[in-house]
C-alpha atoms as a PDB file:
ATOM      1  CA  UNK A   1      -4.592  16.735  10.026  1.00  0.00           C
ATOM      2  CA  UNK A   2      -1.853  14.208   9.546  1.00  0.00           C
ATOM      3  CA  UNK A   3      -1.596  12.335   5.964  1.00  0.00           C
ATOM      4  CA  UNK A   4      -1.587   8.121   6.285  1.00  0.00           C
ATOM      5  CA  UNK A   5      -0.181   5.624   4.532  1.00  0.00           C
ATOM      6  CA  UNK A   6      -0.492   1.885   3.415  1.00  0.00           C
ATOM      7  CA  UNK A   7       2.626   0.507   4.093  1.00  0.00           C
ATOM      8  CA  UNK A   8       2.734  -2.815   2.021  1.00  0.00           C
ATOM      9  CA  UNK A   9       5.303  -5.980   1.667  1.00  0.00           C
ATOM     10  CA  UNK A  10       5.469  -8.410  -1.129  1.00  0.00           C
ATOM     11  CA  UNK A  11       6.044 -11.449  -2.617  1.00  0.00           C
ATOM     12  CA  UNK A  12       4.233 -12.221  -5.504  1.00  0.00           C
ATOM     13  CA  UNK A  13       4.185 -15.880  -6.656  1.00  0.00           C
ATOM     14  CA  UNK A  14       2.083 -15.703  -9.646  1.00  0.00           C
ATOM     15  CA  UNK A  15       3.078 -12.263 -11.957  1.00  0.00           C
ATOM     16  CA  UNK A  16       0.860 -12.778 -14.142  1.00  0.00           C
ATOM     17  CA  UNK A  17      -2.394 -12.360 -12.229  1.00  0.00           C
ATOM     18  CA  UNK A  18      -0.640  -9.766  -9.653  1.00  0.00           C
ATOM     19  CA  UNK A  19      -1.353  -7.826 -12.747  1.00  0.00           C
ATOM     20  CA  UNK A  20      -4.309  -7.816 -13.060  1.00  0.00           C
ATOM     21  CA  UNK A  21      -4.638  -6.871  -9.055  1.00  0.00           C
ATOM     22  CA  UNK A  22      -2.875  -3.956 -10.448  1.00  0.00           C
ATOM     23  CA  UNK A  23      -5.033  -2.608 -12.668  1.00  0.00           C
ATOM     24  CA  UNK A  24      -8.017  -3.457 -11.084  1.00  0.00           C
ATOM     25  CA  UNK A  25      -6.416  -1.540  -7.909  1.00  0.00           C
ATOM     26  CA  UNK A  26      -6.184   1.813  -9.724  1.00  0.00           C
ATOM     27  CA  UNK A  27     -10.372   2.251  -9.398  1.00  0.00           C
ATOM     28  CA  UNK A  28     -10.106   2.115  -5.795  1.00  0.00           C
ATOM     29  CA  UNK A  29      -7.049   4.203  -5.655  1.00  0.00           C
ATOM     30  CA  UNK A  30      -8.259   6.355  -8.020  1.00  0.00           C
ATOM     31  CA  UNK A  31     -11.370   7.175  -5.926  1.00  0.00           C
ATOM     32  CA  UNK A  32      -9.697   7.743  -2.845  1.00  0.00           C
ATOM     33  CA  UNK A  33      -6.976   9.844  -4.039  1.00  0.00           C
ATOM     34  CA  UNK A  34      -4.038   8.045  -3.321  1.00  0.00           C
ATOM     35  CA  UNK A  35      -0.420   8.162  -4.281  1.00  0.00           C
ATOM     36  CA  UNK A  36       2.767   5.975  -4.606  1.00  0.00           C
ATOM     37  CA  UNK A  37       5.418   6.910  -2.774  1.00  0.00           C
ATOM     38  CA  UNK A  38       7.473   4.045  -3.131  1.00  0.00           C
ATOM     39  CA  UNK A  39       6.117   1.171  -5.744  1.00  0.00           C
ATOM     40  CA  UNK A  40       9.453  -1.223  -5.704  1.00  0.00           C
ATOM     41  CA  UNK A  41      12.631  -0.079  -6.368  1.00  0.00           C
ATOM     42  CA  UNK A  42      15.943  -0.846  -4.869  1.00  0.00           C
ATOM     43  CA  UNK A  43      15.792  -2.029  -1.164  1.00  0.00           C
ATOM     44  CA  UNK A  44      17.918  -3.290   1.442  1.00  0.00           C
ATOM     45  CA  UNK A  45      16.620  -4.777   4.676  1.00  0.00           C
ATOM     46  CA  UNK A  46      19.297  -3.485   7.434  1.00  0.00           C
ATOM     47  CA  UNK A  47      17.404  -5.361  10.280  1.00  0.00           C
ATOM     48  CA  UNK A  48      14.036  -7.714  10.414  1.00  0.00           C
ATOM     49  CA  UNK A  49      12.928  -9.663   7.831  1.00  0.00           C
ATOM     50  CA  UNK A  50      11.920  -8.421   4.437  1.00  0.00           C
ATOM     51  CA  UNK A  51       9.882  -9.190   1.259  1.00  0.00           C
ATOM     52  CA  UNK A  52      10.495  -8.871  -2.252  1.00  0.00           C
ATOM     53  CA  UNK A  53       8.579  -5.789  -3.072  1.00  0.00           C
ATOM     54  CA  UNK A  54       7.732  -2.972  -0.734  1.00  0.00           C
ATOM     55  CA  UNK A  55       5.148  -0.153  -1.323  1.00  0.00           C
ATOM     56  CA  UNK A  56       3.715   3.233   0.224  1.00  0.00           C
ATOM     57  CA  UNK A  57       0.855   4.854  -0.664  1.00  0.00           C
ATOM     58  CA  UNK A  58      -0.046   7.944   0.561  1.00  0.00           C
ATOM     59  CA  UNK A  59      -3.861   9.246   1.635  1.00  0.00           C
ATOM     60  CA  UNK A  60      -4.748  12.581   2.302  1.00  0.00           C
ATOM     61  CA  UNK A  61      -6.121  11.293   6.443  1.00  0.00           C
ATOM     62  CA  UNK A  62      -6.404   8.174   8.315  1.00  0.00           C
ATOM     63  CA  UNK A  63      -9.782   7.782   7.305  1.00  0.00           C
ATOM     64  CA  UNK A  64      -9.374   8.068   4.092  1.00  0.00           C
ATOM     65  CA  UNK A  65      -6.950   5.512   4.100  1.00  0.00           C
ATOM     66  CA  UNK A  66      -9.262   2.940   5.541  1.00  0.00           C
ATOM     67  CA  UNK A  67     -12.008   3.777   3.892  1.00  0.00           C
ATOM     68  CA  UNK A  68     -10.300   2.554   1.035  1.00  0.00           C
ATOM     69  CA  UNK A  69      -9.182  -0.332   1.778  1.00  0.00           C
ATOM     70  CA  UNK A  70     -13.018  -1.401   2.874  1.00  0.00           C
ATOM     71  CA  UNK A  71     -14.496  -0.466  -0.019  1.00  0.00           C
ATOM     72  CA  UNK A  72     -16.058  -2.224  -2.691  1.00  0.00           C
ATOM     73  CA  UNK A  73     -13.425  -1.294  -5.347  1.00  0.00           C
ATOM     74  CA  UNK A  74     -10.613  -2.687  -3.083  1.00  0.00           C
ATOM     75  CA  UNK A  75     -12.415  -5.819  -2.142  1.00  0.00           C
ATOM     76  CA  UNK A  76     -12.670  -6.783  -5.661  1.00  0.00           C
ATOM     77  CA  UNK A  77      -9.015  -6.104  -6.366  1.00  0.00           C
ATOM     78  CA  UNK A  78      -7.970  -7.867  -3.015  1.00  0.00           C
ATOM     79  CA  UNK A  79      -9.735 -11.082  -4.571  1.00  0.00           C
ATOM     80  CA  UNK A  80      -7.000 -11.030  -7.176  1.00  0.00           C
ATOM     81  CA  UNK A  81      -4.461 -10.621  -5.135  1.00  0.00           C
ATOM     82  CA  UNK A  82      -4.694 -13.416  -2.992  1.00  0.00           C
ATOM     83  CA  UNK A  83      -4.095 -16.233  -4.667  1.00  0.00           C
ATOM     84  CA  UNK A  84      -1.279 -14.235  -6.725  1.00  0.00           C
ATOM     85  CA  UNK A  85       1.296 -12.864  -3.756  1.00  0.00           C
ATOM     86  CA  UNK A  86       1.789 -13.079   0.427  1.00  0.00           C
ATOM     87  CA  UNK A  87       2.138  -9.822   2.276  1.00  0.00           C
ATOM     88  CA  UNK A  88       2.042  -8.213   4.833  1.00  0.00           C
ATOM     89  CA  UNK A  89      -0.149  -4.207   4.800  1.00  0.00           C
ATOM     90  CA  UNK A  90      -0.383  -1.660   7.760  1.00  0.00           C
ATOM     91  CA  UNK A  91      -2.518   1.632   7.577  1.00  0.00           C
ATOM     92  CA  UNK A  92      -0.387   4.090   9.301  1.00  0.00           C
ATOM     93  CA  UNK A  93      -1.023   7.726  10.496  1.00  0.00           C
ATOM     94  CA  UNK A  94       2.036  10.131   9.625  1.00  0.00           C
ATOM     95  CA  UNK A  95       3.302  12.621  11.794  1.00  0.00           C
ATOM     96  CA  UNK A  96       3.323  16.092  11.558  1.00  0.00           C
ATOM     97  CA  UNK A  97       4.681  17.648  14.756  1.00  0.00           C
ATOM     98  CA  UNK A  98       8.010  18.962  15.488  1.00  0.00           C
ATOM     99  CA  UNK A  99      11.099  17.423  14.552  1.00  0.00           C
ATOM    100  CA  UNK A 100      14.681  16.838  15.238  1.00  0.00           C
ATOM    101  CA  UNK A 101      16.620  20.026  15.131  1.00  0.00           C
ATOM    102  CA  UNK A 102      14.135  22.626  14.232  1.00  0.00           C
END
């Protein structure tokens, strides 16, 4: 079974209480296993348009990836978050079949 992945933009207008989305984020994440793959760093948009901060987060299945977004722990994070950045977030199933060259 494939992994997924939240596949987040952003630009946070308020610092201060994107923090605290932060760390109330890590419950949720926490209970659902996930892991950053990319949390900012140095980007470069080559085509489209593009946000300050991009992040990936990986889940162990698809439905483990929304189930974590919809739950409880999330919610309440996501209520800080609102008011404190604009984004954009897909839930993505990765690929594991052949590839190029192999």
């Amino acid at each position: 079974m494939p992994k997924a992945y939240w596949i987040g933009r952003i630009d946070v207008n308020d610092p201060d209480a994107y923090k605290q989305y932060v760390a109330a984020n890590a419950k949720a994440f926490g209970k659902y296993g996930a892991r950053f793959l990319v949390r900012g760093g140095k980007a470069e948009t080559r085509e489209g348009s593009s946000r300050a901060r991009n992040v990936v987060i990986e889940f162990k299945d698809y439905e483990t990836a929304r189930a974590c977004y919809d739950s409880p722990e999330y919610r309440e994070a996501m209520k800080l978050r609102e008011n404190a950045s604009a984004g954009d977030l897909i839930i993505v199933e990765g690929y594991d079949g052949p590839q190029p060259g192999a």
